[in-house]
PDB file of N, CA and C in Angstrom:
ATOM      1  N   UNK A   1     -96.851 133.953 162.452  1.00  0.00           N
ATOM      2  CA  UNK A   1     -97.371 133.278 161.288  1.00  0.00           C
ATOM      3  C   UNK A   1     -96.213 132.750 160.447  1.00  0.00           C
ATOM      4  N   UNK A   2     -96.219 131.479 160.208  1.00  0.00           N
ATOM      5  CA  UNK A   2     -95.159 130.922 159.248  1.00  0.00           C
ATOM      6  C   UNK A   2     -95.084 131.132 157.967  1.00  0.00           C
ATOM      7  N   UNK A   3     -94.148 131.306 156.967  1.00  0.00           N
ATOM      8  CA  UNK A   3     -93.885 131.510 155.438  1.00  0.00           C
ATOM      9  C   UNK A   3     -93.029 131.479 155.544  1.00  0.00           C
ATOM     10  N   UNK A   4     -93.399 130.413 153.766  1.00  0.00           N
ATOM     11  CA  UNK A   4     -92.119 130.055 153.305  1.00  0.00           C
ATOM     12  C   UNK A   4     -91.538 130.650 152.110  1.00  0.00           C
ATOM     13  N   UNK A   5     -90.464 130.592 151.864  1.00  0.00           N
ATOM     14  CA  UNK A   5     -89.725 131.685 150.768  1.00  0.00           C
ATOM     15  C   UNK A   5     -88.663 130.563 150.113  1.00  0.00           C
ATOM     16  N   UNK A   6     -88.077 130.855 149.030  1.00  0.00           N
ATOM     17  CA  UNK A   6     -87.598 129.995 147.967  1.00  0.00           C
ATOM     18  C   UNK A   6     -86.243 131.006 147.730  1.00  0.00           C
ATOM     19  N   UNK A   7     -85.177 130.910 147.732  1.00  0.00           N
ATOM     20  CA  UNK A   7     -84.246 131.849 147.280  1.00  0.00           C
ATOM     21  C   UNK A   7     -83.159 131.568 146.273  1.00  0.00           C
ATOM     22  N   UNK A   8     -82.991 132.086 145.277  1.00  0.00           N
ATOM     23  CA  UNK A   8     -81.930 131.601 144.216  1.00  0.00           C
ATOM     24  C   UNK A   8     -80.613 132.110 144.961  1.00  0.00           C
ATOM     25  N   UNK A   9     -79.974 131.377 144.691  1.00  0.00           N
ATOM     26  CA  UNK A   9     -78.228 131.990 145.514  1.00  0.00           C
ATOM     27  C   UNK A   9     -77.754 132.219 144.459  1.00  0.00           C
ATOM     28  N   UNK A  10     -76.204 133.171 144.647  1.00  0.00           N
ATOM     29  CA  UNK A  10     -75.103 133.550 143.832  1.00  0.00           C
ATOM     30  C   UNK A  10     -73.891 133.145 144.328  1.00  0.00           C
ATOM     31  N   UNK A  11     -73.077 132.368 143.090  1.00  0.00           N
ATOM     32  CA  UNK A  11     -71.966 132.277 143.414  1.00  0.00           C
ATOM     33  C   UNK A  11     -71.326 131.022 144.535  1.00  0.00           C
ATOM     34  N   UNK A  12     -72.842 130.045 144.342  1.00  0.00           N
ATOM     35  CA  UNK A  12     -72.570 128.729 145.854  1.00  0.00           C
ATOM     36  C   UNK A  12     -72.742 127.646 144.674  1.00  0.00           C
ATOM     37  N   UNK A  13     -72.449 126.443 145.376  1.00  0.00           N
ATOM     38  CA  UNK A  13     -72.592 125.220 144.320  1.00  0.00           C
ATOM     39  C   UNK A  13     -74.698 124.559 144.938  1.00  0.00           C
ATOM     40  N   UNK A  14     -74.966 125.195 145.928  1.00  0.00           N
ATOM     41  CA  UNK A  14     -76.526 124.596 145.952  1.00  0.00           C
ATOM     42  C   UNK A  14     -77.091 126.099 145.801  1.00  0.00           C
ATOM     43  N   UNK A  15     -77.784 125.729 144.745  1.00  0.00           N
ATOM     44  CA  UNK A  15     -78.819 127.157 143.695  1.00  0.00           C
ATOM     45  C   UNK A  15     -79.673 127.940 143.973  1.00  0.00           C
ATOM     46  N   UNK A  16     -80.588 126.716 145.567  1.00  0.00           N
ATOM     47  CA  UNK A  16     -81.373 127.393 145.848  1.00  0.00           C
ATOM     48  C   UNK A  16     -81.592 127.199 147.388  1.00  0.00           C
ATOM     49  N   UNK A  17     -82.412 127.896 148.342  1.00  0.00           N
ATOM     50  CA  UNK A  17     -82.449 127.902 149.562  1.00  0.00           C
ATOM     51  C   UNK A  17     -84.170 128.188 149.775  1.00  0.00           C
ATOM     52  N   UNK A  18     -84.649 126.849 150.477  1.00  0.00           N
ATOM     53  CA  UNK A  18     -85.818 127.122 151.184  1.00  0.00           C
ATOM     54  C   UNK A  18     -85.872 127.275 152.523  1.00  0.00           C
ATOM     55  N   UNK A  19     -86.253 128.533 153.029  1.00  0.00           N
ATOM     56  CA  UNK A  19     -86.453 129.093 154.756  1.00  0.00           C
ATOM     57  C   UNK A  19     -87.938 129.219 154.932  1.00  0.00           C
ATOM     58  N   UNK A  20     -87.953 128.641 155.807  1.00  0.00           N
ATOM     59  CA  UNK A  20     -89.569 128.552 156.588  1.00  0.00           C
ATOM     60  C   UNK A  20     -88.934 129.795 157.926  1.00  0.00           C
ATOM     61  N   UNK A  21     -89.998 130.578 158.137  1.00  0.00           N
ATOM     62  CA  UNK A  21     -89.336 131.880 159.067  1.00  0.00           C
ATOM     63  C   UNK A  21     -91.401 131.893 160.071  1.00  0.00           C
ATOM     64  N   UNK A  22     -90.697 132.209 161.091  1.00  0.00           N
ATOM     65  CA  UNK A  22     -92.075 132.142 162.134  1.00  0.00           C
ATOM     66  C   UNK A  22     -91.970 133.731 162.514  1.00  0.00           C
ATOM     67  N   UNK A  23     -92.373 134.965 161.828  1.00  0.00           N
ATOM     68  CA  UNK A  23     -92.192 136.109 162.165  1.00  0.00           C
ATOM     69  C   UNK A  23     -90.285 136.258 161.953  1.00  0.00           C
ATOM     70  N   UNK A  24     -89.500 136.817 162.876  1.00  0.00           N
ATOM     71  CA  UNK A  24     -88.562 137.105 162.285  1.00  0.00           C
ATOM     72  C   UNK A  24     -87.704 135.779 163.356  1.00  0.00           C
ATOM     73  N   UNK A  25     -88.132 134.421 163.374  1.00  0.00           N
ATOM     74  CA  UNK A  25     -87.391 133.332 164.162  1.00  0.00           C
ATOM     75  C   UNK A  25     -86.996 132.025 162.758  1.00  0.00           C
ATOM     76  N   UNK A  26     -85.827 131.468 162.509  1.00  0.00           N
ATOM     77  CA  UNK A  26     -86.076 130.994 161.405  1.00  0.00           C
ATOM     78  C   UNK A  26     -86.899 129.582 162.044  1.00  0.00           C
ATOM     79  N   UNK A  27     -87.217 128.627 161.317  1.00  0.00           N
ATOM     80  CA  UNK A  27     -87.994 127.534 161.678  1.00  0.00           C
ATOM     81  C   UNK A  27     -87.559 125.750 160.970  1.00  0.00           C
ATOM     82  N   UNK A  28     -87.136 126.308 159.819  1.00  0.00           N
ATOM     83  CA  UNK A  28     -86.604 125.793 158.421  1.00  0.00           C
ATOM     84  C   UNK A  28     -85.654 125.707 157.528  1.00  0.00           C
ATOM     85  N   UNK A  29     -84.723 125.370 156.879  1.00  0.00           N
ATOM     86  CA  UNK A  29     -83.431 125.555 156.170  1.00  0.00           C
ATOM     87  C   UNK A  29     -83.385 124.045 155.389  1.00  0.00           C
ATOM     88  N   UNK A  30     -83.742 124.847 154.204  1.00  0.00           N
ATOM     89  CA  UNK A  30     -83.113 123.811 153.382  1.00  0.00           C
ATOM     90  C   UNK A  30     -82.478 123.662 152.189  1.00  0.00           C
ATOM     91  N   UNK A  31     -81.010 123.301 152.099  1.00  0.00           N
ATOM     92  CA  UNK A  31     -80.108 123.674 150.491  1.00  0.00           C
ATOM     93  C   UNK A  31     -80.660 122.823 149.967  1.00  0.00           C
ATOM     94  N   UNK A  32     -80.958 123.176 148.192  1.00  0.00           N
ATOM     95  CA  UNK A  32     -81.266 122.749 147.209  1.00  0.00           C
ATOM     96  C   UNK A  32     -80.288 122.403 145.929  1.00  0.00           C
ATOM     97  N   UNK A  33     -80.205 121.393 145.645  1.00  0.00           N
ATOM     98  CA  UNK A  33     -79.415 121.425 144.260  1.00  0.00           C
ATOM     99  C   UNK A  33     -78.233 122.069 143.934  1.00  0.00           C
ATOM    100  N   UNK A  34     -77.166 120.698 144.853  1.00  0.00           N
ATOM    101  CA  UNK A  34     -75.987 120.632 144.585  1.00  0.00           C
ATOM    102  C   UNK A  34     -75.256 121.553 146.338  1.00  0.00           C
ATOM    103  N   UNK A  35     -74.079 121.730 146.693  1.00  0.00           N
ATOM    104  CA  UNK A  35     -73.591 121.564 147.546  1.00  0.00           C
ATOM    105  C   UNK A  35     -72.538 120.740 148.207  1.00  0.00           C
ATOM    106  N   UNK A  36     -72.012 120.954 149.574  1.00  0.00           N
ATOM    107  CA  UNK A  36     -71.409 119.815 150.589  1.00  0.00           C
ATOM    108  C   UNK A  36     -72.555 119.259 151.246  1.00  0.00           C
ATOM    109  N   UNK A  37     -72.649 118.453 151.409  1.00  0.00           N
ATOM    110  CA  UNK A  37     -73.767 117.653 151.754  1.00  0.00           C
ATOM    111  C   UNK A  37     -73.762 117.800 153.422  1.00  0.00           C
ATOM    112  N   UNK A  38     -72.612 117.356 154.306  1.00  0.00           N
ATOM    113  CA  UNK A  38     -72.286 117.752 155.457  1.00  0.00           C
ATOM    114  C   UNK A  38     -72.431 119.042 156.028  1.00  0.00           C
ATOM    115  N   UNK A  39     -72.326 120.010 155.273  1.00  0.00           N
ATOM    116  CA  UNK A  39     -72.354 121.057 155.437  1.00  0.00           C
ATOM    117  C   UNK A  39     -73.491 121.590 155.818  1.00  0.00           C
ATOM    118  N   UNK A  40     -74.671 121.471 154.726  1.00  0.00           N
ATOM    119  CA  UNK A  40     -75.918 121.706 154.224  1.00  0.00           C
ATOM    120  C   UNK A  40     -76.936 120.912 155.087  1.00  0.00           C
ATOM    121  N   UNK A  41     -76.158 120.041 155.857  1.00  0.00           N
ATOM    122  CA  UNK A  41     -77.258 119.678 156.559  1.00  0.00           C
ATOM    123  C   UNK A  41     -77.275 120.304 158.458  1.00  0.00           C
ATOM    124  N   UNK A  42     -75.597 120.777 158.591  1.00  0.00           N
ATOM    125  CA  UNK A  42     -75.401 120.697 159.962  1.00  0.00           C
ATOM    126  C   UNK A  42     -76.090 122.659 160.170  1.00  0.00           C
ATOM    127  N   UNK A  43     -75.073 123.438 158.846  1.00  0.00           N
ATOM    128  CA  UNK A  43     -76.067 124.861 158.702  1.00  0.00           C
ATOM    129  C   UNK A  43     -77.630 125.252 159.394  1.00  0.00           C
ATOM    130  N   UNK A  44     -78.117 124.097 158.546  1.00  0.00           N
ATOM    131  CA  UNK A  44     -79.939 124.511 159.134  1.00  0.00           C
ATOM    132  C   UNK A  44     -80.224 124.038 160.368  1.00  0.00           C
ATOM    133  N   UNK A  45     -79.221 122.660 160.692  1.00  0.00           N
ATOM    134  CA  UNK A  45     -79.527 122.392 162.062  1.00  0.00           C
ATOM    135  C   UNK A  45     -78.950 123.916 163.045  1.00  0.00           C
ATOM    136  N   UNK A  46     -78.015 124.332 163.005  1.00  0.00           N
ATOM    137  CA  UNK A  46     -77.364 125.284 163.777  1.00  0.00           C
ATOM    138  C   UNK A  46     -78.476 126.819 163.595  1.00  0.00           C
ATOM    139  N   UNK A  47     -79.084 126.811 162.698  1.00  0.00           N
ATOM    140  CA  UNK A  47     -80.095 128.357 162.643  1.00  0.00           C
ATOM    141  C   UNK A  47     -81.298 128.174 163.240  1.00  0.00           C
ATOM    142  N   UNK A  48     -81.863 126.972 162.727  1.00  0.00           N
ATOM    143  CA  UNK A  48     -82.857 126.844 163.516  1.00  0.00           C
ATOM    144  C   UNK A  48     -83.267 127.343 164.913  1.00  0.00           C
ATOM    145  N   UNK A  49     -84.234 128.593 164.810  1.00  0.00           N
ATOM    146  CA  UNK A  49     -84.647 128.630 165.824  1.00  0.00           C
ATOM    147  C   UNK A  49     -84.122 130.091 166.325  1.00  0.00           C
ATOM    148  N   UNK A  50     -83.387 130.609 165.857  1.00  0.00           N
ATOM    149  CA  UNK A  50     -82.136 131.915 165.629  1.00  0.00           C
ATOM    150  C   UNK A  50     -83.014 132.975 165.034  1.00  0.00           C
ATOM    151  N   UNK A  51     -82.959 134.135 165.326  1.00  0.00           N
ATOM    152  CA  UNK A  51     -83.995 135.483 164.791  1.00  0.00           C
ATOM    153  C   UNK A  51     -82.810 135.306 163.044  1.00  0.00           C
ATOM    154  N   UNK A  52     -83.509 136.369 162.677  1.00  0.00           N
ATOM    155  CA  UNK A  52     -82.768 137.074 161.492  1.00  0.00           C
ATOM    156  C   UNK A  52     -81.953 138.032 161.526  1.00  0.00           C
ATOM    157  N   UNK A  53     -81.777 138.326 162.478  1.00  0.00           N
ATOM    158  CA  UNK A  53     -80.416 139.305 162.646  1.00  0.00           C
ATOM    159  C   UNK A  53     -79.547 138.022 163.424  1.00  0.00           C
ATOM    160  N   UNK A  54     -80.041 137.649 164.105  1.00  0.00           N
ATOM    161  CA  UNK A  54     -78.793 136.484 164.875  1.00  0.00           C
ATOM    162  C   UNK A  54     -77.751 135.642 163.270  1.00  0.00           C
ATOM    163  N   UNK A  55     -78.570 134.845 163.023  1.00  0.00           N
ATOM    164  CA  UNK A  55     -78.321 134.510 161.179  1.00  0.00           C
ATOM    165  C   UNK A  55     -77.265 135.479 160.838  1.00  0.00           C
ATOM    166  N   UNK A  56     -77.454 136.211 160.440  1.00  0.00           N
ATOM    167  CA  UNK A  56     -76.874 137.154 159.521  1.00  0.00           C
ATOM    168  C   UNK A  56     -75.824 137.896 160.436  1.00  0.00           C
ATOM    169  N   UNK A  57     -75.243 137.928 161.890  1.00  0.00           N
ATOM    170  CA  UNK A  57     -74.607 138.685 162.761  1.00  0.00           C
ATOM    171  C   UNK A  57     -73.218 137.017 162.794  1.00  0.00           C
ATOM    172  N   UNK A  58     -73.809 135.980 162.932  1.00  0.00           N
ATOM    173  CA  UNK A  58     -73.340 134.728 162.758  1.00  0.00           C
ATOM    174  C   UNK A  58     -72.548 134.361 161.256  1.00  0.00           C
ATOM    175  N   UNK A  59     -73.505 134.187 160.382  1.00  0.00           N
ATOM    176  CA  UNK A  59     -72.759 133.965 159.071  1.00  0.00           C
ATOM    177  C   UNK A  59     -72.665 134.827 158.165  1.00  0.00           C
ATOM    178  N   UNK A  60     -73.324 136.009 158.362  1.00  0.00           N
ATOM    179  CA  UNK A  60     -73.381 136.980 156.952  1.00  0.00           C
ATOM    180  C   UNK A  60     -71.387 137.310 156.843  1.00  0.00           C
ATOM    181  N   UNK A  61     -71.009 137.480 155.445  1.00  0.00           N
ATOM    182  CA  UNK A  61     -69.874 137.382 155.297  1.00  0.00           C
ATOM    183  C   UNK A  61     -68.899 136.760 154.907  1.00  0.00           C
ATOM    184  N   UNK A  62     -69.192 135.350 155.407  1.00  0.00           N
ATOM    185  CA  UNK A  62     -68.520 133.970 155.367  1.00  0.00           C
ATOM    186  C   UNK A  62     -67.751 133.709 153.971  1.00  0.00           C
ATOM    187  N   UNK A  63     -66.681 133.853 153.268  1.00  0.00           N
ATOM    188  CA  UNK A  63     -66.460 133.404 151.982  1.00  0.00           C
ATOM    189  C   UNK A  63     -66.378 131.796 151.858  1.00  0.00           C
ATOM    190  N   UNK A  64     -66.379 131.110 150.998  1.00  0.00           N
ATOM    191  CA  UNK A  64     -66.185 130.161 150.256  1.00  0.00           C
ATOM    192  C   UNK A  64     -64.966 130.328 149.460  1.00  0.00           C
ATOM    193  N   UNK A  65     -63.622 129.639 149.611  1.00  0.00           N
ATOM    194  CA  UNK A  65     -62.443 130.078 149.124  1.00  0.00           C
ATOM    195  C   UNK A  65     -62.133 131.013 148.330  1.00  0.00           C
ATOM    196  N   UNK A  66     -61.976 131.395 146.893  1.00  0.00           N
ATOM    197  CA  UNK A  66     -62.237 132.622 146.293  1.00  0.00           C
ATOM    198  C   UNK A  66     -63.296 133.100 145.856  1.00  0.00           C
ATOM    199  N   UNK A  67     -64.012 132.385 146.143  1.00  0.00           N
ATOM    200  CA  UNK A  67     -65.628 133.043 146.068  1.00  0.00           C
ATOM    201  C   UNK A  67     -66.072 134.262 147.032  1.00  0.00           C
ATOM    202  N   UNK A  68     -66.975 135.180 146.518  1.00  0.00           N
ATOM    203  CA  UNK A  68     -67.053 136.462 147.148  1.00  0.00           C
ATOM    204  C   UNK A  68     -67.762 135.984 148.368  1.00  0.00           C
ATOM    205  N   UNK A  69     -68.642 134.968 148.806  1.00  0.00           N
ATOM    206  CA  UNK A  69     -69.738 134.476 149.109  1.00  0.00           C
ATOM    207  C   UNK A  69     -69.829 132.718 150.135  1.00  0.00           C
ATOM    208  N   UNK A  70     -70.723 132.364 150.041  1.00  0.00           N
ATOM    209  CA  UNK A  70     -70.509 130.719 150.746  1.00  0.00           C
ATOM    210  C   UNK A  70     -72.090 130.623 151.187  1.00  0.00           C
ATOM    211  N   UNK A  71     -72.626 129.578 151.062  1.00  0.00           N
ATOM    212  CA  UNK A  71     -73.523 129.064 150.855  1.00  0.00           C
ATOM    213  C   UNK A  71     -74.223 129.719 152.485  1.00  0.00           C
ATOM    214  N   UNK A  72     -73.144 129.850 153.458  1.00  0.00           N
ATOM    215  CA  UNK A  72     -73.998 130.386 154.591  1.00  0.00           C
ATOM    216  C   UNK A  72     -73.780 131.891 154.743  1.00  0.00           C
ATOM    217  N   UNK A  73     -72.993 132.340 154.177  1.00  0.00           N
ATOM    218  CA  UNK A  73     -73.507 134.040 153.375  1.00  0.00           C
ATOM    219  C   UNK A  73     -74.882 134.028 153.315  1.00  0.00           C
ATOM    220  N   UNK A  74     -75.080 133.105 151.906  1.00  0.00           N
ATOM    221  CA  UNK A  74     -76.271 133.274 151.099  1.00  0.00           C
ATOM    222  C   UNK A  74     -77.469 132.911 152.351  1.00  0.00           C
ATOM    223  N   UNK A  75     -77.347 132.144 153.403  1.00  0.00           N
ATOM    224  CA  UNK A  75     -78.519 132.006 153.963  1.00  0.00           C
ATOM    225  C   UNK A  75     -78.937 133.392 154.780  1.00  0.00           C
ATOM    226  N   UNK A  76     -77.519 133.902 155.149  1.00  0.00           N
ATOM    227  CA  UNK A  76     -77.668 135.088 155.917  1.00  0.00           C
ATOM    228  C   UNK A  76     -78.725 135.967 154.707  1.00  0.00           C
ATOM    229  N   UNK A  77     -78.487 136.260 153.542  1.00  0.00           N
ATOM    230  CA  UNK A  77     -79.251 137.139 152.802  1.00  0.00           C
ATOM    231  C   UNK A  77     -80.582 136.868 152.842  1.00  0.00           C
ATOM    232  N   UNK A  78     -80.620 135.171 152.253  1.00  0.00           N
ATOM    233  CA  UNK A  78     -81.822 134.464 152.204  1.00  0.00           C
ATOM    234  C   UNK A  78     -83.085 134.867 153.240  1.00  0.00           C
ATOM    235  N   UNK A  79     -82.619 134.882 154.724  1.00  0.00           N
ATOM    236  CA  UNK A  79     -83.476 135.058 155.821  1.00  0.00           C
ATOM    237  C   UNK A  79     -83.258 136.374 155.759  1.00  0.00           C
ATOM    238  N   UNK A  80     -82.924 137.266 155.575  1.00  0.00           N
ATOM    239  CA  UNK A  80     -83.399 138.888 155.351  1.00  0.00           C
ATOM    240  C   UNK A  80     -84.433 138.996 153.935  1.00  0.00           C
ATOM    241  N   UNK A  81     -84.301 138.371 153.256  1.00  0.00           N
ATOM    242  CA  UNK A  81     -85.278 138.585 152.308  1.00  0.00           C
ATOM    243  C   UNK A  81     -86.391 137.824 152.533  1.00  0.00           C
ATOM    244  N   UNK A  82     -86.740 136.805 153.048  1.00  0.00           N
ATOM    245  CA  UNK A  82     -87.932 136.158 153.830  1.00  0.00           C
ATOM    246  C   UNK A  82     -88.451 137.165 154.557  1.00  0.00           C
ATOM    247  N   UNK A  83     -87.367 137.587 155.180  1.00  0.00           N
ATOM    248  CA  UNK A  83     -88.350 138.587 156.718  1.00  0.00           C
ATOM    249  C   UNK A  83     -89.026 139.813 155.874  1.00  0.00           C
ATOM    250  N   UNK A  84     -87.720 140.188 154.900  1.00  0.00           N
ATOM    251  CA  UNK A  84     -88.980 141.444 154.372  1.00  0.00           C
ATOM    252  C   UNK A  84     -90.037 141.847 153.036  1.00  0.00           C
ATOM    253  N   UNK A  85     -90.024 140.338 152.691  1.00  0.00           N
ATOM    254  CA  UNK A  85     -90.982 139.801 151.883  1.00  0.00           C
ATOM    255  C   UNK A  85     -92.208 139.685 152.689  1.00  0.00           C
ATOM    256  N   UNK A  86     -92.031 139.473 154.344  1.00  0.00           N
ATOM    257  CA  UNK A  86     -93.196 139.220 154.799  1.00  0.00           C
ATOM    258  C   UNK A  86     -94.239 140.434 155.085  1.00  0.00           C
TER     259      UNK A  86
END
């Protein structure tokens, strides 16, 4: 069953993250408001389709120069909190 989830990020220049998740497969990725634009678009192409542990075994971690974090950190979190929202 598909759902979708909305996620505020910390610490990235795009604020928010929408994941469409098909059980625990993602389906969807999309940065919101503000970002690398290149970036943000090649990310969701590359998850698509990836469980939620794959995601998060892949990018969880990732910094953004001195930032604790990076926008594909945040997706790694993002799709753990989709999955257990569901």
């Amino acid at each position: 069953m598909e759902k979708e989830y909305m996620y505020h990020t910390k610490h990235t220049c795009a604020r928010r993250i929408k994941v469409k998740l098909d059980g625990d497969v993602v389906k969807q990725v999309e940065f919101l408001d503000g970002g690398c634009s290149g970036n943000l678009q090649a990310v969701p192409r590359l998850v698509e389709g990836l469980t939620v542990e794959e995601v998060e075994k892949k990018l969880g971690g990732i910094k953004c120069g001195m930032r604790p974090t990076s926008c594909a950190d945040q997706l790694a979190v993002a799709v753990r909190e989709a999955y257990e929202q569901g």
